[in-house]
C-alpha atoms as a PDB file:
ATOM      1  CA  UNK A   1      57.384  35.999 -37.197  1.00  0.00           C
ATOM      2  CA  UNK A   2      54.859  38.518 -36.807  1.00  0.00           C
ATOM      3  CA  UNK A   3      55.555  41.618 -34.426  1.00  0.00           C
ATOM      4  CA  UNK A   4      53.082  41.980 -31.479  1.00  0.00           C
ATOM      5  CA  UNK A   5      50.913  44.970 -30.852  1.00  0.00           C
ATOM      6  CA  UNK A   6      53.224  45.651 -27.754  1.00  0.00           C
ATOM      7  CA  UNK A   7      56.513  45.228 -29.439  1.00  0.00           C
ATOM      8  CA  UNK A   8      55.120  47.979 -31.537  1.00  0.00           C
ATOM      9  CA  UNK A   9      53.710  50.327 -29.199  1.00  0.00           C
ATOM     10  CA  UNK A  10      57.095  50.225 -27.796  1.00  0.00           C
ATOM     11  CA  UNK A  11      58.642  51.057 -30.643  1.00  0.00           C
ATOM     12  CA  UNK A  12      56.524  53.862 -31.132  1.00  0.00           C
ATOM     13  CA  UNK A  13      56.730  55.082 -27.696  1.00  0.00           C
ATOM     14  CA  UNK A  14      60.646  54.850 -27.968  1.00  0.00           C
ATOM     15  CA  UNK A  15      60.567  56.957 -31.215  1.00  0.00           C
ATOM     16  CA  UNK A  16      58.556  59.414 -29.451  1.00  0.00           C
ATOM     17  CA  UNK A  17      61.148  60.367 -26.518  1.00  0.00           C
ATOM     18  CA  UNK A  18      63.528  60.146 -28.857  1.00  0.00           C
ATOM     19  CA  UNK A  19      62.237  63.121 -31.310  1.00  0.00           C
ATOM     20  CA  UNK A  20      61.323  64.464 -27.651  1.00  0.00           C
ATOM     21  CA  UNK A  21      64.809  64.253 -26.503  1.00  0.00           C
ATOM     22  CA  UNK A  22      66.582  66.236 -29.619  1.00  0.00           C
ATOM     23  CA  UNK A  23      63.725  69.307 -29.556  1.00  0.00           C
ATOM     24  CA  UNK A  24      64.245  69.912 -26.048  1.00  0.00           C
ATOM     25  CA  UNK A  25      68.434  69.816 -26.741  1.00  0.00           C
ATOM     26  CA  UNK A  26      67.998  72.271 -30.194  1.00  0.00           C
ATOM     27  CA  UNK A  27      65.532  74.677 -27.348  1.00  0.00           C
ATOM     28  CA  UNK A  28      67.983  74.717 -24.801  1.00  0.00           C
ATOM     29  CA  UNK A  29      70.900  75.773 -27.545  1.00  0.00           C
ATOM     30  CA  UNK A  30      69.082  78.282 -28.749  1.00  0.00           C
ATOM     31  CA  UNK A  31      68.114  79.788 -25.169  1.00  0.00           C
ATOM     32  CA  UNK A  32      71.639  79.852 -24.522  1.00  0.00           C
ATOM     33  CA  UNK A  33      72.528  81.477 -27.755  1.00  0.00           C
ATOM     34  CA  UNK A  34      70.243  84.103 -27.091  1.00  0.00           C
ATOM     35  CA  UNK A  35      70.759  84.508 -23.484  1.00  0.00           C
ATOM     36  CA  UNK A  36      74.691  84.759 -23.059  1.00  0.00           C
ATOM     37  CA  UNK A  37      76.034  84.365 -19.317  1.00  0.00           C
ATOM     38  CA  UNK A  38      76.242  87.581 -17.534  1.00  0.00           C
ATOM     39  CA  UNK A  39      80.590  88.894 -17.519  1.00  0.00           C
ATOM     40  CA  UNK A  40      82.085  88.311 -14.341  1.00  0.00           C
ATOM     41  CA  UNK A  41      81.042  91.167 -11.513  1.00  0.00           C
ATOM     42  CA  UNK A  42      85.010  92.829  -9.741  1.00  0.00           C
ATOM     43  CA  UNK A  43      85.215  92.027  -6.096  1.00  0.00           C
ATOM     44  CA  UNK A  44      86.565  94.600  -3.533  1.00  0.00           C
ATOM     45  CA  UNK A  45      88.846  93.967  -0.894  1.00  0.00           C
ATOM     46  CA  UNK A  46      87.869  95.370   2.935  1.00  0.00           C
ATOM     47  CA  UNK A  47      88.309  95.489   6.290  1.00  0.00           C
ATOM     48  CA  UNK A  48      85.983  95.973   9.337  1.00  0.00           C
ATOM     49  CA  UNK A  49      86.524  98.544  11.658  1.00  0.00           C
ATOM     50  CA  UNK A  50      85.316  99.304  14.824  1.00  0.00           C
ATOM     51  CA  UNK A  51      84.202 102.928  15.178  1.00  0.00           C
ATOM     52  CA  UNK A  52      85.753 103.004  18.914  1.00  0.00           C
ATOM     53  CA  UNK A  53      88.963 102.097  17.593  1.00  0.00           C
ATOM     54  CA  UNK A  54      88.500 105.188  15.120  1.00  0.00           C
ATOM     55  CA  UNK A  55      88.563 107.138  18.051  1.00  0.00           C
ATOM     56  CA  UNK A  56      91.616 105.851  19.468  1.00  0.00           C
ATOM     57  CA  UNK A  57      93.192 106.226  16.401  1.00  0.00           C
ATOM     58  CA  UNK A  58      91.836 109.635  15.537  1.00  0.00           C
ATOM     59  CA  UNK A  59      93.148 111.392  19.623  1.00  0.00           C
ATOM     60  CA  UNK A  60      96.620 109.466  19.988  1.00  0.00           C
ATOM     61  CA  UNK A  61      97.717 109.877  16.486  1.00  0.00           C
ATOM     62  CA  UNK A  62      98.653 113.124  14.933  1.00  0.00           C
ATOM     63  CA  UNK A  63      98.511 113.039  11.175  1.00  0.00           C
ATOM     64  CA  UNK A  64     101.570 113.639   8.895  1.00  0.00           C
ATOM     65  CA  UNK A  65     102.097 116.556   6.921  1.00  0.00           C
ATOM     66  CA  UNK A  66     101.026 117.001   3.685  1.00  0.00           C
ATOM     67  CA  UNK A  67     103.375 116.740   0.940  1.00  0.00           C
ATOM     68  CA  UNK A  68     103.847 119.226  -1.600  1.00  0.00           C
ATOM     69  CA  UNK A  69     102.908 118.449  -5.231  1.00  0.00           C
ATOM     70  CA  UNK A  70     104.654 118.865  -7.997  1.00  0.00           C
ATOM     71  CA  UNK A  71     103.250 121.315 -10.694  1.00  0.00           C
ATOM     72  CA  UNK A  72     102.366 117.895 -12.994  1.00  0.00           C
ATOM     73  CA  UNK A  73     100.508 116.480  -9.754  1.00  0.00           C
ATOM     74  CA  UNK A  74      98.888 119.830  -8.872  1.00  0.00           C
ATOM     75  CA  UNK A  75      97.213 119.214 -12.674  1.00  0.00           C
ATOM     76  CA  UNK A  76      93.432 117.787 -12.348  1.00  0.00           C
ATOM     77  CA  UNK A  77      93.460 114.442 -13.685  1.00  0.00           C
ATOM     78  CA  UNK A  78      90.528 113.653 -16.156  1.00  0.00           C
ATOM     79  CA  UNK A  79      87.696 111.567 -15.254  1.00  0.00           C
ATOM     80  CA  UNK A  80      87.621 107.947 -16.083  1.00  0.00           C
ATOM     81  CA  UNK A  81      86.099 106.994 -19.091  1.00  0.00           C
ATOM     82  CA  UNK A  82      82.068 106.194 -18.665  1.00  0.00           C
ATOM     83  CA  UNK A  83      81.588 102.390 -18.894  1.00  0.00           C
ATOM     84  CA  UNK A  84      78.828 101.121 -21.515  1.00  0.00           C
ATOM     85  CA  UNK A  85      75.646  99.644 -19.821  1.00  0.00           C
ATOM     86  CA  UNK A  86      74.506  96.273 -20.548  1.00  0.00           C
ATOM     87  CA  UNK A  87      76.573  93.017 -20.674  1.00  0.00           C
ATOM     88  CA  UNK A  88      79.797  93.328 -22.405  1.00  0.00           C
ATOM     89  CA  UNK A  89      80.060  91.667 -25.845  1.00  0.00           C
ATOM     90  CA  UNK A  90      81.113  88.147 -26.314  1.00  0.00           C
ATOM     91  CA  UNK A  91      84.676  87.710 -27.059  1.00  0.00           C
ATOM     92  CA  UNK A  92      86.351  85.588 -30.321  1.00  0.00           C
ATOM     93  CA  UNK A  93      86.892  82.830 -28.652  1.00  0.00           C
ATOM     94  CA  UNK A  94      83.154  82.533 -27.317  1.00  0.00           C
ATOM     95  CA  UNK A  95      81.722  83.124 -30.510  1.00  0.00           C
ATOM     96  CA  UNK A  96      84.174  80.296 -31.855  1.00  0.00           C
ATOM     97  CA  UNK A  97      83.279  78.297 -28.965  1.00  0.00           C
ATOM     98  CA  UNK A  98      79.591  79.003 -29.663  1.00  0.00           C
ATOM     99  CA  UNK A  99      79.967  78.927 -33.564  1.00  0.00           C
ATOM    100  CA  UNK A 100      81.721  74.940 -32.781  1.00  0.00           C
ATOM    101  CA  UNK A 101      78.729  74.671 -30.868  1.00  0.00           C
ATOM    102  CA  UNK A 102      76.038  75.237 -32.824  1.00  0.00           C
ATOM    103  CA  UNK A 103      77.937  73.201 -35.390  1.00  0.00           C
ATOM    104  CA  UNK A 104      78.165  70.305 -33.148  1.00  0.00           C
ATOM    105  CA  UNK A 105      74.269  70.483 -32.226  1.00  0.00           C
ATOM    106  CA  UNK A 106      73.406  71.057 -35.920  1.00  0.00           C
ATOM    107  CA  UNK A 107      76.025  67.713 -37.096  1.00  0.00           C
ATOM    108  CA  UNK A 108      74.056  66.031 -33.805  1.00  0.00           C
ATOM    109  CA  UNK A 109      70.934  66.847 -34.730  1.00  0.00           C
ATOM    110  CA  UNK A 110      71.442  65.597 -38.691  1.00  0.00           C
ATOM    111  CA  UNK A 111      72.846  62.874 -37.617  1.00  0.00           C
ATOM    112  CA  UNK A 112      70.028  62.298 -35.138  1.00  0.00           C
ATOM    113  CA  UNK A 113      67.233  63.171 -37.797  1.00  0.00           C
ATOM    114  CA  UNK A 114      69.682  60.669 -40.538  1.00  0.00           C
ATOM    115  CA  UNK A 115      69.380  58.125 -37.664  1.00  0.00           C
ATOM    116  CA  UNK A 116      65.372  58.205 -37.335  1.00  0.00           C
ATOM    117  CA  UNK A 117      65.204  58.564 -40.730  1.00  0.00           C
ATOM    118  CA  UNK A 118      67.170  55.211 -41.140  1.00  0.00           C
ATOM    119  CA  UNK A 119      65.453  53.805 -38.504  1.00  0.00           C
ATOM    120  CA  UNK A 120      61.893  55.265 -39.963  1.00  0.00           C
ATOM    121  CA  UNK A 121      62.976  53.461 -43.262  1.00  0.00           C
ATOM    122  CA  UNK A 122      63.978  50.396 -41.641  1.00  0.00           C
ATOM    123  CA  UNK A 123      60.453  50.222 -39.898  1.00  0.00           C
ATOM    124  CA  UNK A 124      58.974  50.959 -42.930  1.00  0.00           C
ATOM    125  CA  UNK A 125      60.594  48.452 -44.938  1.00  0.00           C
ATOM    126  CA  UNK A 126      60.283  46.045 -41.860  1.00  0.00           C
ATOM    127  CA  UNK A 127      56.048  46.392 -42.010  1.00  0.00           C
ATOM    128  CA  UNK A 128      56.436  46.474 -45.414  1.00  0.00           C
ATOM    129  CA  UNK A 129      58.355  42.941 -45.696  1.00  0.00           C
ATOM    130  CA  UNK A 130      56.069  41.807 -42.947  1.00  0.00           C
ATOM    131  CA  UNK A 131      52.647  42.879 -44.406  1.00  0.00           C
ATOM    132  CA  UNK A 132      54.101  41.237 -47.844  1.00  0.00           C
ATOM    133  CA  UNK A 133      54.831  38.137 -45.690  1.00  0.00           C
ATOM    134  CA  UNK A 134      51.333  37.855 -43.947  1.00  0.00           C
ATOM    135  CA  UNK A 135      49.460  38.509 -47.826  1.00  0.00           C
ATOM    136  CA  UNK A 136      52.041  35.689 -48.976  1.00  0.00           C
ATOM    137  CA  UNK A 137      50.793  33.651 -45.859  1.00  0.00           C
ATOM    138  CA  UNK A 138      46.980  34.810 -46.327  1.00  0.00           C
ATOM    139  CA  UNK A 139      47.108  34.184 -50.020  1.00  0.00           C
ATOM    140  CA  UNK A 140      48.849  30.379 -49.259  1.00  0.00           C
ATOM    141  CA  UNK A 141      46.254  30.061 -46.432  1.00  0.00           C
ATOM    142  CA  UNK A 142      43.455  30.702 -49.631  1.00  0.00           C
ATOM    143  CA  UNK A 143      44.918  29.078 -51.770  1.00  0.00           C
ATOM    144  CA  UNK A 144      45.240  25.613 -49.414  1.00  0.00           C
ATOM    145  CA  UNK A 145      41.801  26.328 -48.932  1.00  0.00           C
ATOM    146  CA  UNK A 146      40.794  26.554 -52.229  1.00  0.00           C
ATOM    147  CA  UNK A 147      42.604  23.522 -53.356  1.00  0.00           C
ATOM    148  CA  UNK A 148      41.192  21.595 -49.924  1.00  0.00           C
ATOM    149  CA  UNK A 149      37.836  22.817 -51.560  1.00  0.00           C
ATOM    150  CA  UNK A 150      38.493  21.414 -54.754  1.00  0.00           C
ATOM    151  CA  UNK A 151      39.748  18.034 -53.898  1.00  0.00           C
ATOM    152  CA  UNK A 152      36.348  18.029 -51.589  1.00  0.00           C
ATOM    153  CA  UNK A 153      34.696  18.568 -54.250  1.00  0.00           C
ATOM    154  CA  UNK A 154      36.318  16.225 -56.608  1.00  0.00           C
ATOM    155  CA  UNK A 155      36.076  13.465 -53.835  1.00  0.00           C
ATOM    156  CA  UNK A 156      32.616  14.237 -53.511  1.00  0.00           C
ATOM    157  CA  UNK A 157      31.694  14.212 -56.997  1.00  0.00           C
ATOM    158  CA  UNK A 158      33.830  11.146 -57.495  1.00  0.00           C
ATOM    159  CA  UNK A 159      31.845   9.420 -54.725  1.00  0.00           C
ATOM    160  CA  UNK A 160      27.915  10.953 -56.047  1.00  0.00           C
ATOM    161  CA  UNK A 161      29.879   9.139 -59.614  1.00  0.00           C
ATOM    162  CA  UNK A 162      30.753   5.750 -58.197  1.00  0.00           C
ATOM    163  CA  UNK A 163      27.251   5.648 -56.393  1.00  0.00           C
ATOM    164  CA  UNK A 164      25.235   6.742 -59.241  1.00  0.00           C
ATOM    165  CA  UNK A 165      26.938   4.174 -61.406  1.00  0.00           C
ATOM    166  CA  UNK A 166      26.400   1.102 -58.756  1.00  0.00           C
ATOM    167  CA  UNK A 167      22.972   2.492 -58.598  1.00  0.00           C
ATOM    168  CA  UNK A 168      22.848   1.589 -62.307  1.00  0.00           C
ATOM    169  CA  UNK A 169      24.050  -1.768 -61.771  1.00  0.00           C
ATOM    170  CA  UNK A 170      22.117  -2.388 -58.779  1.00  0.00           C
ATOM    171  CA  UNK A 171      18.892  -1.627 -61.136  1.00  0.00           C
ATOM    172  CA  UNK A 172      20.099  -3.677 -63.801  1.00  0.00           C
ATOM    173  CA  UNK A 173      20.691  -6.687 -61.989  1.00  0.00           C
ATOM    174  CA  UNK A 174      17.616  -6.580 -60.799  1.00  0.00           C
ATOM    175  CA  UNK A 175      15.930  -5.700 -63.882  1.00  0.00           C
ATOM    176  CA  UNK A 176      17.847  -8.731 -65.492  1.00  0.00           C
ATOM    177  CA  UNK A 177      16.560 -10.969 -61.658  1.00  0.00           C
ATOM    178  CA  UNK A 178      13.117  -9.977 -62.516  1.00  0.00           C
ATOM    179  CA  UNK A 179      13.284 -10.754 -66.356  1.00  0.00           C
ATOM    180  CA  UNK A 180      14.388 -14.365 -65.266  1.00  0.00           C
ATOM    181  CA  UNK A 181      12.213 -14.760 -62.878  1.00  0.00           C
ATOM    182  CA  UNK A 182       9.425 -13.391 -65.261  1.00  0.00           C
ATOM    183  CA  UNK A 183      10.219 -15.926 -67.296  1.00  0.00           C
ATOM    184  CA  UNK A 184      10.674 -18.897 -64.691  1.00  0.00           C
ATOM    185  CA  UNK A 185       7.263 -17.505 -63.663  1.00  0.00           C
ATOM    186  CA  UNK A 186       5.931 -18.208 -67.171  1.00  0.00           C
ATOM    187  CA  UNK A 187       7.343 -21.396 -68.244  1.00  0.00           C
ATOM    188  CA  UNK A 188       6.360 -23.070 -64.905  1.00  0.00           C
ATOM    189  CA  UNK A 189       2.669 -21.670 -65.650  1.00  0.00           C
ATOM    190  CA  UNK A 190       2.982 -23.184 -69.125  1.00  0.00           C
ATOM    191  CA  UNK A 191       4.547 -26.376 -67.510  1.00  0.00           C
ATOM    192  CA  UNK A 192       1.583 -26.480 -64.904  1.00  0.00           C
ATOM    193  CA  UNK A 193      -1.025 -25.843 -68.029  1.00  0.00           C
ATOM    194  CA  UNK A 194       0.457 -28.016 -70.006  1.00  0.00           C
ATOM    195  CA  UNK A 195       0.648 -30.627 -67.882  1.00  0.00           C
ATOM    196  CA  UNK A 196      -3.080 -29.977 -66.279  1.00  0.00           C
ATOM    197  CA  UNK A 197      -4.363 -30.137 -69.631  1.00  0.00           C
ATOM    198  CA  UNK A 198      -2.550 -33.344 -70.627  1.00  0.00           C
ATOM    199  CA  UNK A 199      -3.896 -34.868 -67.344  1.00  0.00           C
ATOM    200  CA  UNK A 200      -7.473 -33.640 -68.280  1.00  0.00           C
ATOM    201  CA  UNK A 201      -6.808 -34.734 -71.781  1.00  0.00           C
ATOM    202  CA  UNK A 202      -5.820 -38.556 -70.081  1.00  0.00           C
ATOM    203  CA  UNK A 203      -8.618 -38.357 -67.827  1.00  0.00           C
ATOM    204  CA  UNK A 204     -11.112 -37.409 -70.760  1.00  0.00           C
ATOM    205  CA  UNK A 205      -9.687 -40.515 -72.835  1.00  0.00           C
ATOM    206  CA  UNK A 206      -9.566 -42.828 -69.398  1.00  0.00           C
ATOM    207  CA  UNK A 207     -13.043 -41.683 -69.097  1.00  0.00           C
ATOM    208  CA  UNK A 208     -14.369 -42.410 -72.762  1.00  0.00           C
ATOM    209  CA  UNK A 209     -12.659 -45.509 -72.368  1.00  0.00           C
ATOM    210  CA  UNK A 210     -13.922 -46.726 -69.481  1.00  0.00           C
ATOM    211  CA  UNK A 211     -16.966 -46.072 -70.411  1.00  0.00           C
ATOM    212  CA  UNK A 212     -16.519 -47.963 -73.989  1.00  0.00           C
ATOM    213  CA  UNK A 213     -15.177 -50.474 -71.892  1.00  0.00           C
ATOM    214  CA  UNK A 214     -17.467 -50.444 -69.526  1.00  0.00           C
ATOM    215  CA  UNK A 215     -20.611 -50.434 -72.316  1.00  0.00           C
ATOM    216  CA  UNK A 216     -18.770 -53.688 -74.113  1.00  0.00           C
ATOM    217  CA  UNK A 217     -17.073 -55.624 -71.174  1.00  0.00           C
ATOM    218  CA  UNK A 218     -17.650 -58.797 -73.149  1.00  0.00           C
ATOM    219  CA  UNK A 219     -16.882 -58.002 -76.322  1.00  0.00           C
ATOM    220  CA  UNK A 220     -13.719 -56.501 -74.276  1.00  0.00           C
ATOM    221  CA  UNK A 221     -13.104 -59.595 -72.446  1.00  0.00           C
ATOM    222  CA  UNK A 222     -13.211 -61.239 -75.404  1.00  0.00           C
ATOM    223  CA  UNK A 223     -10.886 -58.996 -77.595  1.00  0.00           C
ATOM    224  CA  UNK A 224      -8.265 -59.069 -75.031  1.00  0.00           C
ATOM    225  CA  UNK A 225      -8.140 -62.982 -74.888  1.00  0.00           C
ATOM    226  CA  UNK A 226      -8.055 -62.880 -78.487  1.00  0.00           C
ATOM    227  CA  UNK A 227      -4.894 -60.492 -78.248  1.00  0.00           C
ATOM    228  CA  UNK A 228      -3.136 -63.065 -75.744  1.00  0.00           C
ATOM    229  CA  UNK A 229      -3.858 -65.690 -77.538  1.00  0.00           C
ATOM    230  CA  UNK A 230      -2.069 -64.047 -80.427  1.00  0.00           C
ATOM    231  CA  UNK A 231       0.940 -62.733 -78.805  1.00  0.00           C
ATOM    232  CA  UNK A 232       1.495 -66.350 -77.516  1.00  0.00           C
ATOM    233  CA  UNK A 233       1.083 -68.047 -80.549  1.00  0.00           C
ATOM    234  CA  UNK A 234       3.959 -65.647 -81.759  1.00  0.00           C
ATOM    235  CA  UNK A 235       5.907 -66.048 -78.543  1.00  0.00           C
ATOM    236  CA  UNK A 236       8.942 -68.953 -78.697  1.00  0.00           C
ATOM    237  CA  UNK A 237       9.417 -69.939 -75.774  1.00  0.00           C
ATOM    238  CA  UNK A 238      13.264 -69.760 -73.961  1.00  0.00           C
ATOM    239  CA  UNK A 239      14.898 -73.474 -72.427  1.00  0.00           C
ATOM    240  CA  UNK A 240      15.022 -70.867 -68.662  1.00  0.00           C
ATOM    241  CA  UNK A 241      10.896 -70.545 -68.845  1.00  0.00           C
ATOM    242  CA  UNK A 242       9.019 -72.213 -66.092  1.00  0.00           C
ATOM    243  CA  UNK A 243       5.664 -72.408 -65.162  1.00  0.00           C
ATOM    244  CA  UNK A 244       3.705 -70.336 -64.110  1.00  0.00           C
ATOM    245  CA  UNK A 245       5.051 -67.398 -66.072  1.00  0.00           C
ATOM    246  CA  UNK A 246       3.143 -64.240 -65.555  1.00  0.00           C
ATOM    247  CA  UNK A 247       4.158 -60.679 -66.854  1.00  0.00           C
ATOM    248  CA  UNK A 248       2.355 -57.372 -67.056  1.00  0.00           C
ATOM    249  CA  UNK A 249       2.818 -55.629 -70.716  1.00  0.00           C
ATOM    250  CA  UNK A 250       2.439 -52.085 -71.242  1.00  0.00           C
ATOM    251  CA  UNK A 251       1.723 -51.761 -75.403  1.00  0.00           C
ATOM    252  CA  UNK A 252       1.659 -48.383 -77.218  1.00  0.00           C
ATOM    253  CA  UNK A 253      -0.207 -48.811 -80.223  1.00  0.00           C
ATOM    254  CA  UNK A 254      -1.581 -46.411 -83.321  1.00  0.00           C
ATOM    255  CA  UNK A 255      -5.246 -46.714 -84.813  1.00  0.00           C
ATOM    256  CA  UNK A 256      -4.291 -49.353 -87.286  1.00  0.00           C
ATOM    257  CA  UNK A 257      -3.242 -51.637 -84.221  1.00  0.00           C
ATOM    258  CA  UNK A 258       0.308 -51.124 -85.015  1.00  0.00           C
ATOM    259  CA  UNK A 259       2.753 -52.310 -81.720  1.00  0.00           C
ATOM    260  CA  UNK A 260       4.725 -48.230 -81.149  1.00  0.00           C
ATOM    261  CA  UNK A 261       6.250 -49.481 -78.275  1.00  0.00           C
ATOM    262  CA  UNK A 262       6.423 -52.588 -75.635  1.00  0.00           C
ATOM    263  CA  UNK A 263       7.604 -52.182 -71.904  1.00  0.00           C
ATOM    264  CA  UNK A 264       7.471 -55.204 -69.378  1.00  0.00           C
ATOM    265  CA  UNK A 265       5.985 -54.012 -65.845  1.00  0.00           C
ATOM    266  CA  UNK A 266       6.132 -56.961 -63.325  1.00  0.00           C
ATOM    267  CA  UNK A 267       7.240 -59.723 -64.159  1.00  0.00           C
ATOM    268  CA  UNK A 268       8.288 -63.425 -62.713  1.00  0.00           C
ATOM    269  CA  UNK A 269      10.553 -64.325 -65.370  1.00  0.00           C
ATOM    270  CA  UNK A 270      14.458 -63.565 -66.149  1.00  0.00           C
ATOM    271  CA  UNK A 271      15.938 -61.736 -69.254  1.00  0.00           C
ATOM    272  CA  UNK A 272      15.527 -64.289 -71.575  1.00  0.00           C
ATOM    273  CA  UNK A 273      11.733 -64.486 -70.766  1.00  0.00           C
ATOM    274  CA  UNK A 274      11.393 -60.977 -70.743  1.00  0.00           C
ATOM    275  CA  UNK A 275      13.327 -60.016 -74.034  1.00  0.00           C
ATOM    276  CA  UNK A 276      11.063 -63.289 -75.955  1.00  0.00           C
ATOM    277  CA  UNK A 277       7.642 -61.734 -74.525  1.00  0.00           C
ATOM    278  CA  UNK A 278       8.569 -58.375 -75.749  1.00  0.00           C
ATOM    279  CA  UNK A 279       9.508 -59.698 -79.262  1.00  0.00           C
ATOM    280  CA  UNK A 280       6.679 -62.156 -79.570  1.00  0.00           C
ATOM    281  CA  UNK A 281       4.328 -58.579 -78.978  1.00  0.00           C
ATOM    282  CA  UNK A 282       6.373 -57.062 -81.765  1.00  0.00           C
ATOM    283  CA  UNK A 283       5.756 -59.935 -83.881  1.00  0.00           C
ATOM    284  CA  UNK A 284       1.498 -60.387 -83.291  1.00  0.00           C
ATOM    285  CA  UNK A 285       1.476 -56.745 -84.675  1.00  0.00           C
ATOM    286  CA  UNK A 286      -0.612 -55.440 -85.847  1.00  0.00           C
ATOM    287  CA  UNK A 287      -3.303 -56.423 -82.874  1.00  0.00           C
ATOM    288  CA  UNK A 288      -6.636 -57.706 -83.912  1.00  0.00           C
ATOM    289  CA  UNK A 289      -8.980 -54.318 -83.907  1.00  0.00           C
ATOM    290  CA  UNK A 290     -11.401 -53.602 -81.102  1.00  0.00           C
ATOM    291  CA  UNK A 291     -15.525 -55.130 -81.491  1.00  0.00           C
ATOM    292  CA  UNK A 292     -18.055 -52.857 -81.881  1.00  0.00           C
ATOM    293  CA  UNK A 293     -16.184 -50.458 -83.881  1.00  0.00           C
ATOM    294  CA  UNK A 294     -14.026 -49.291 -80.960  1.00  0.00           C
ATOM    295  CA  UNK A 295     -11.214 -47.297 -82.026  1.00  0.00           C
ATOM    296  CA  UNK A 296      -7.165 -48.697 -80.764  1.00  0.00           C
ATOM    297  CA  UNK A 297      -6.401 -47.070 -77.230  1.00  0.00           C
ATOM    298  CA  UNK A 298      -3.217 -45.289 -77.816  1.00  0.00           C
ATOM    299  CA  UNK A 299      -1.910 -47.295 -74.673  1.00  0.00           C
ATOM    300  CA  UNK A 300      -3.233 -50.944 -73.466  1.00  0.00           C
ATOM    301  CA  UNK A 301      -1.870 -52.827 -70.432  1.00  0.00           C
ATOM    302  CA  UNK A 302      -2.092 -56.630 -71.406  1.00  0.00           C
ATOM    303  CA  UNK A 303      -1.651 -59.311 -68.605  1.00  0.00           C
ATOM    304  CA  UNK A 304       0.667 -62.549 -70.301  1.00  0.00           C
ATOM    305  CA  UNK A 305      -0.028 -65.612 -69.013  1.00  0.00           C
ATOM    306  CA  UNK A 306       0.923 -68.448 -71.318  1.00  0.00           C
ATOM    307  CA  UNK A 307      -0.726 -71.542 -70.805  1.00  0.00           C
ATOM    308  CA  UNK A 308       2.141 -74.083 -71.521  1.00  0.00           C
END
């Protein structure tokens, strides 16, 4: 864990009274190395006296006779020797007590500085393992971000990729929807013009022969009754027939009057009557041609109505 700015400041502060502390302890050793106590002053031994009782003393008392000296106490004594000014100097065992002093203050005082030293060291290598732990942090914290980055921006391009590509597909389909229907489009316009232009072609031929058989009705009249008589003459008549027989023929037929194809529309009769119509028209081909020159209509409805 990180320390906090007051943790520190304490710290600091604590350092501080410390170094404090010892300088004021080395100043006040060395004031009292340089300023030794003052020796020990004599004291004198007195009494108080009143000066009445002098008096007393001095009129009631008679004082004692001198005695006489002796030649070696009649001899002057010599003055006392003259005392040296100043304070006396320090004995042995003061300077031994101030030599283990100083010793003591100076071992206290290396120890002390070993001890901030150690302790200096320690907060050194402390902020040093700390500042290496918040680059390690700060340089994880990068590089999380730099790999959160990177798989952004992979997932990003990954997505722009996948969209791009059903883009593409999404275009393609519809290129391929509007091909088809392009070509829907087209053959349902060639359908529709082919089929308009058959139905003009059918109405042009209805037309022209309508009018042809409108300009020879007779010589129509008489072709087709010509063409029924023929088709009965080849048609054999089944036991189921009855009377009355009457079947609408639907004839496909090429110029030369050649019978293509025979289809029977409405008709009164069963299968057998049916099936001997349809072979009797196969069997009067080819038809007897048109009068006037008038070419085969490609299809010709024929009404069959035998007369026996």
């Amino acid at each position: 864990m990180s320390e906090s700015v007051t943790d520190r400041w304490l710290s600091i502060g604590m350092s501080v009274l410390l170094h404090g502390g010892l300088i004021a302890l080395l100043a006040l050793g060395w004031w009292h190395f340089r300023h030794p106590a003052p020796p020990p002053t004599l004291s004198i031994n007195a009494t108080v006296v009143d000066a009445r009782t002098l008096k007393g003393v001095g009129s009631a008392s008679i004082p004692a006779p001198k005695p006489k000296q002796t030649p070696a106490e009649a001899q002057p004594t010599s003055p006392p020797a003259a005392q040296p000014e100043g304070p006396p100097p320090p004995t042995p065992d003061e300077l031994a007590m101030r030599e283990q002093a100083a010793k003591e203050e100076a071992e206290h005082q290396a120890q002390a500085e070993k001890e901030l030293l150690a302790r200096q060291q320690a907060e050194q290598a402390r902020q040093e393992r700390q500042q290496k732990e918040e680059q390690a942090a700060a340089e994880q914290a990068t590089q999380a971000e730099e790999a959160k980055a990177a798989a952004q921006a992979k997932a990003k391009k990954l997505a722009e990729a996948k969209k791009k590509a059903a883009a593409k597909l999404a275009a393609r389909k519809k290129l391929a929807e509007d091909r088809k229907l392009a070509e829907e489009k087209k053959l349902a316009e060639d359908r529709a013009a082919a089929e308009r232009a058959a139905r003009v072609a059918d109405l042009q031929q209805s037309l022209h022969e309508d009018e042809q058989a409108s300009a020879a009705s007779g010589a129509l009249a008489s072709w087709q009754s010509a063409i029924t008589s023929r088709i009965q003459n080849a048609w054999i008549r089944p036991p189921t027939a009855r009377p009355g027989i009457k079947c609408v023929l639907n004839v496909g037929l090429v110029p030369g009057g050649s019978v293509t194809s025979v289809s029977i529309g409405e008709c009164n009769g069963d299968d057998a009557v049916r099936q001997s119509i349809q072979t009797a028209v196969y069997n009067a081909s080819p038809l007897p041609p048109p009068p006037n020159g008038i070419p085969f209509p490609r299809q010709l409805i024929i009404t069959f109505q035998p007369t026996s």
